[in-house]
C-alpha atoms as a PDB file:
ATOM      1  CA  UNK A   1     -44.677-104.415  77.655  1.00  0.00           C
ATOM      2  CA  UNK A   2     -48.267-102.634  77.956  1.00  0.00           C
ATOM      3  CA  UNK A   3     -47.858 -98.852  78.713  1.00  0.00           C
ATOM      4  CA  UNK A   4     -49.469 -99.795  82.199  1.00  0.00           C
ATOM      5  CA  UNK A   5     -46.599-102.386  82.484  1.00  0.00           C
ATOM      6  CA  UNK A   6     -43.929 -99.346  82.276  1.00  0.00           C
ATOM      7  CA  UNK A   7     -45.951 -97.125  84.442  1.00  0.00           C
ATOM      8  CA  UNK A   8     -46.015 -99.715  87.044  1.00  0.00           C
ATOM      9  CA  UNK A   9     -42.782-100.769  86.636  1.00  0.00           C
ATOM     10  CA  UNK A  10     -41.552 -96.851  87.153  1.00  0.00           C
ATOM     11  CA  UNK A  11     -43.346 -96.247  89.546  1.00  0.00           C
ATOM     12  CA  UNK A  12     -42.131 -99.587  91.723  1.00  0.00           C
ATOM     13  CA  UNK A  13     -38.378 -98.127  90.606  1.00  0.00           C
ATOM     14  CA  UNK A  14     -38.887 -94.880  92.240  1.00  0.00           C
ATOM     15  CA  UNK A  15     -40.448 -96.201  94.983  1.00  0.00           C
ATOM     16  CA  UNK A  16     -37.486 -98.649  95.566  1.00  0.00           C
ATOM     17  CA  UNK A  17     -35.229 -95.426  95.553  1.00  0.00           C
ATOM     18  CA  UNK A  18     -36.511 -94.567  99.296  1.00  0.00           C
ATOM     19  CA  UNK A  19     -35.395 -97.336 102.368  1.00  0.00           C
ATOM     20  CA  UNK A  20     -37.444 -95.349 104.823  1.00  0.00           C
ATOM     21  CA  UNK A  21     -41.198 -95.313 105.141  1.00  0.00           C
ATOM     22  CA  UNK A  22     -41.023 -91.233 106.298  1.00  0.00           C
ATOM     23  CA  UNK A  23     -39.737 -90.651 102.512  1.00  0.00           C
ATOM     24  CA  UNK A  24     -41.901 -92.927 100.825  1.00  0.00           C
ATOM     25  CA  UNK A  25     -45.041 -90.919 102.541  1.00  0.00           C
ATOM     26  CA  UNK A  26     -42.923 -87.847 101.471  1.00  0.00           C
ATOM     27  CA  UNK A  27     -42.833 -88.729  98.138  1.00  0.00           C
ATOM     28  CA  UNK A  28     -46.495 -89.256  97.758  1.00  0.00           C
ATOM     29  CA  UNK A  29     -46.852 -85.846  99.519  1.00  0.00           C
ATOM     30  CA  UNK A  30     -44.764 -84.547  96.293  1.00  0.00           C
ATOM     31  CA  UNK A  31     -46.828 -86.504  93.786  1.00  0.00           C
ATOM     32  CA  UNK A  32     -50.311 -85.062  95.630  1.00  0.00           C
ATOM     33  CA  UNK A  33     -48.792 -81.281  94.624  1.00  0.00           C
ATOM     34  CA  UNK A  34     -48.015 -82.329  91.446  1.00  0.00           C
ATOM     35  CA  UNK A  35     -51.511 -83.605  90.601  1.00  0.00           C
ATOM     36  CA  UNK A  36     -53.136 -81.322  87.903  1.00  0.00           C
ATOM     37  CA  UNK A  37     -56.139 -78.953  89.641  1.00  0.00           C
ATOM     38  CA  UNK A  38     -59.511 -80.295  89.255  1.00  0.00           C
ATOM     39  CA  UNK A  39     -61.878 -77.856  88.062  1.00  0.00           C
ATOM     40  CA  UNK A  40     -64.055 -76.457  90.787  1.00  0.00           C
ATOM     41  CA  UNK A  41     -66.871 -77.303  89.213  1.00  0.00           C
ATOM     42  CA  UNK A  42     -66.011 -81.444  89.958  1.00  0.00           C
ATOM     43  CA  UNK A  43     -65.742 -80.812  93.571  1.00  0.00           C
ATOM     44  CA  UNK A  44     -69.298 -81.492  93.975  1.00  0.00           C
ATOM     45  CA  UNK A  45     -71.036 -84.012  96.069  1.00  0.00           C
ATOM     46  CA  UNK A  46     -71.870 -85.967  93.498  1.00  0.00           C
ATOM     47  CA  UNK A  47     -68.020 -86.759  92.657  1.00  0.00           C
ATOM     48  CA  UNK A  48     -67.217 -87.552  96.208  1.00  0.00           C
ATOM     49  CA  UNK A  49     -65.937 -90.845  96.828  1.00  0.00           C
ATOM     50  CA  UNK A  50     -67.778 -92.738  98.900  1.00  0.00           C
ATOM     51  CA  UNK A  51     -65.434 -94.625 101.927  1.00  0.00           C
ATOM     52  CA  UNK A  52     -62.885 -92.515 102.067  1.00  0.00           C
ATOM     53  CA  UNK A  53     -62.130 -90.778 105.632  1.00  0.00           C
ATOM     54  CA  UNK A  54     -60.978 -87.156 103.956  1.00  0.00           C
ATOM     55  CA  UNK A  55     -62.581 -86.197 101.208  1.00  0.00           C
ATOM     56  CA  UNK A  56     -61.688 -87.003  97.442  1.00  0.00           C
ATOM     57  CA  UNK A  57     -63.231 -86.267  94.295  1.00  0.00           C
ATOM     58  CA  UNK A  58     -62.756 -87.700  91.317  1.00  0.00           C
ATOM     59  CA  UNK A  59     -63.852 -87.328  87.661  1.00  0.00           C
ATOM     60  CA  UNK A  60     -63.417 -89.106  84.755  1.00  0.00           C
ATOM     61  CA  UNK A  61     -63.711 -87.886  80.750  1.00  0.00           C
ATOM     62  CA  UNK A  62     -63.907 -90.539  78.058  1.00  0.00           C
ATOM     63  CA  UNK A  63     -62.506 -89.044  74.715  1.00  0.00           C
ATOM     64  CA  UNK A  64     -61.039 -90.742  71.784  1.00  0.00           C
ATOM     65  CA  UNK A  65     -60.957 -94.538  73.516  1.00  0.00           C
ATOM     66  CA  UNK A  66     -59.476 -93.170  76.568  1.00  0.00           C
ATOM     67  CA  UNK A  67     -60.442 -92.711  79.556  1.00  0.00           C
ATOM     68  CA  UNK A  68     -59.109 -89.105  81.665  1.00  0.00           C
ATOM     69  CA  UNK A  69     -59.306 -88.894  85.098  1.00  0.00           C
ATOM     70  CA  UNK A  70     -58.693 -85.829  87.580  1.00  0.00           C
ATOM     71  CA  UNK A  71     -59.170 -85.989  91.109  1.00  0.00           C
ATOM     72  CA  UNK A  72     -58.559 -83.715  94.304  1.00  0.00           C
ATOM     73  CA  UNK A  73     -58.377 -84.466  98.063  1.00  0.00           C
ATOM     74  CA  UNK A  74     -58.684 -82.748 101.077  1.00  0.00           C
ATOM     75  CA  UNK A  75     -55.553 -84.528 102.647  1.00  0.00           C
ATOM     76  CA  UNK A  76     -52.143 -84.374 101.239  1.00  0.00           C
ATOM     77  CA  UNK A  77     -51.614 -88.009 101.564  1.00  0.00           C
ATOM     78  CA  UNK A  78     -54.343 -89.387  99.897  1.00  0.00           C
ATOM     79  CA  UNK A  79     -54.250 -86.845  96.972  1.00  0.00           C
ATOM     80  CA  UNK A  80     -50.811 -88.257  96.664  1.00  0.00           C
ATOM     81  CA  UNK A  81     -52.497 -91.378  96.142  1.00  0.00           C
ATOM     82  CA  UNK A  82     -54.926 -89.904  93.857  1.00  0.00           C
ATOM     83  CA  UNK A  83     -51.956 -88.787  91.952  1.00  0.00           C
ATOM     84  CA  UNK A  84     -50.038 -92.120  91.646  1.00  0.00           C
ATOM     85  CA  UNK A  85     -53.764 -94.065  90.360  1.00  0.00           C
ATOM     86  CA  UNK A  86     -53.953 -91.432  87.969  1.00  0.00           C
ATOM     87  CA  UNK A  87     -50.641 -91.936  86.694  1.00  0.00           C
ATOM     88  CA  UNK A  88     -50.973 -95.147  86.171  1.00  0.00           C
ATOM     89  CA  UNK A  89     -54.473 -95.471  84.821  1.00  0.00           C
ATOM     90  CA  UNK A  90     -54.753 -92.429  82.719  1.00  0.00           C
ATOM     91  CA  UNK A  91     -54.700 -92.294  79.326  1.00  0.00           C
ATOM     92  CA  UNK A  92     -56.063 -95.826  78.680  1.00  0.00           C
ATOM     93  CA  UNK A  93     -58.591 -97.562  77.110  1.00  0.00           C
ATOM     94  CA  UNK A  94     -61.680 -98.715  79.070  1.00  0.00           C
ATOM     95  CA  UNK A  95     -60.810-102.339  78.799  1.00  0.00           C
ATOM     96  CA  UNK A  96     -57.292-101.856  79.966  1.00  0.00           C
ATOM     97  CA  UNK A  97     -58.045-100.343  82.925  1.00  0.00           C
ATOM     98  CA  UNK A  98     -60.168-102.636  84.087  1.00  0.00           C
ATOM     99  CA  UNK A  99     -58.492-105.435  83.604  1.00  0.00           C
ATOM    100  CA  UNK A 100     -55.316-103.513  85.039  1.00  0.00           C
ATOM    101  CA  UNK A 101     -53.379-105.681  87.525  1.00  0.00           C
ATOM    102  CA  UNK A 102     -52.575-103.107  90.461  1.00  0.00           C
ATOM    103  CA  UNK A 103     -50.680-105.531  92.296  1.00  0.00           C
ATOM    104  CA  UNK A 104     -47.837-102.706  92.082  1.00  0.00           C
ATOM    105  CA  UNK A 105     -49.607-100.952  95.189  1.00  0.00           C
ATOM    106  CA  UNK A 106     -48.563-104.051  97.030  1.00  0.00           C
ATOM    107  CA  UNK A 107     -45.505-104.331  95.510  1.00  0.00           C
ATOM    108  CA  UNK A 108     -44.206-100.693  96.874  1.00  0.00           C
ATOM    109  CA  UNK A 109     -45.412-101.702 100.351  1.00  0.00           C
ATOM    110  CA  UNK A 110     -48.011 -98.903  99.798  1.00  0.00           C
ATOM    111  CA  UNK A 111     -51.447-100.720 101.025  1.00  0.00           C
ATOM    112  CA  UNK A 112     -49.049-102.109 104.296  1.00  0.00           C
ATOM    113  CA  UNK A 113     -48.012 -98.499 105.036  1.00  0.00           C
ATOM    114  CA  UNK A 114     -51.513 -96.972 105.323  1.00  0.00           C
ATOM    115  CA  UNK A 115     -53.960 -96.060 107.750  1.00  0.00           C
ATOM    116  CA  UNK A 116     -57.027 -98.960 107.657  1.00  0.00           C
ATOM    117  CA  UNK A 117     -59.280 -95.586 106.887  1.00  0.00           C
ATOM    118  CA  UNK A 118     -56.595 -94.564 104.041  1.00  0.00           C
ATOM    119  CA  UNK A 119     -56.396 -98.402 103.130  1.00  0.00           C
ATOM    120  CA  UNK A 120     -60.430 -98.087 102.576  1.00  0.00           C
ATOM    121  CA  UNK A 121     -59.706 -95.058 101.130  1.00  0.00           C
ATOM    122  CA  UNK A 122     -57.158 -96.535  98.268  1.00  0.00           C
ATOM    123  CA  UNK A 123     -59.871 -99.248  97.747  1.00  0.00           C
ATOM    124  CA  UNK A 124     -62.710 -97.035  96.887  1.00  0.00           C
ATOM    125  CA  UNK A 125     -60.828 -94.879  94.590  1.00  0.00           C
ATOM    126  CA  UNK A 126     -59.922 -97.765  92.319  1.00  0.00           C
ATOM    127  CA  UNK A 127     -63.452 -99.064  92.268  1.00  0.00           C
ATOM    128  CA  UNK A 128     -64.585 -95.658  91.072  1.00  0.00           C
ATOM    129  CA  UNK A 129     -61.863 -95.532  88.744  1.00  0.00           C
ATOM    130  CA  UNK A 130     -62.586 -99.128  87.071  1.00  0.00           C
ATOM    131  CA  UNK A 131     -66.451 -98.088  87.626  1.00  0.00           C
ATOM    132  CA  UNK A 132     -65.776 -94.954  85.566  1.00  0.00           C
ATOM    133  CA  UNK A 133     -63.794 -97.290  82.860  1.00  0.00           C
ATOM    134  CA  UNK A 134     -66.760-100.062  82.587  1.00  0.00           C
ATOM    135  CA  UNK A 135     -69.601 -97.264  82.322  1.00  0.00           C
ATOM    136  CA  UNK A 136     -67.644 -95.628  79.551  1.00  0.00           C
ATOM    137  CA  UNK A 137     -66.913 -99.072  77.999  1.00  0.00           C
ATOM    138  CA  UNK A 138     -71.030-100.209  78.024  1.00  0.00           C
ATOM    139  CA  UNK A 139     -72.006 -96.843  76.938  1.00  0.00           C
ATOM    140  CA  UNK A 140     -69.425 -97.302  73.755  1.00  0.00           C
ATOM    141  CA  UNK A 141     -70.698-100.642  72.997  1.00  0.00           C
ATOM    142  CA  UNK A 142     -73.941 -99.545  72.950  1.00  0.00           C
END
């Protein structure tokens, strides 16, 4: 098993823990104040993501064959989902993360639960994310 694989698969397992919908958004709430602070210096326009209905920035380091990622968010829910992306797409190589299979999101019910503006939301911070990992992985072919 990949070490996506076993973040997915944790994070599905904790997710499973909650029955109601009120503690799974609670949760996620609890993930968002865990997430690492971005340096100010990141919360720039240009590290806005584009789509998203509150505002979330996200950068992205490439160091060693791995891609880093720290975000923020304006809302508490969707920095929670900041949070679980990172978690499970940090800390990999270029080519892993975009050819990640994030079918997990589905799997915990979370793109059901949302907002359509949160939904859009969730969507545009993995395209940045994988559009982070494929510029990293051109520029280190090059």
């Amino acid at each position: 098993m990949t070490e996506f694989e076993l973040r997915a698969q944790q994070i599905e397992e904790e997710f499973a823990m909650f029955d109601d919908w009120m503690d799974k958004y609670n949760y996620l709430i609890e993930l968002g104040r865990s997430l690492p602070l971005i340096d100010e210096k990141y919360k720039q326009q240009q590290y806005l993501i584009e789509g998203c209905q509150s505002r979330v920035w996200l950068y992205a380091e490439f160091c060693d064959g791995k891609v880093y990622y720290t975000a923020d968010s304006d809302a508490i829910i969707t920095k929670g989902i900041a949070s679980l992306l990172i978690r499970l797409l940090n800390d990999l190589t270029p080519s892993e993360i975009i050819d990640a299979d994030l079918s997990v999101l589905d799997r915990i019910g979370l793109k059901e639960h949302l907002s359509p503006t949160r939904s859009n939301g969730l969507v545009s911070m993995i395209k940045q994310m994988k559009l982070y990992a494929m510029a990293f992985k051109a520029k280190n072919e090059a």
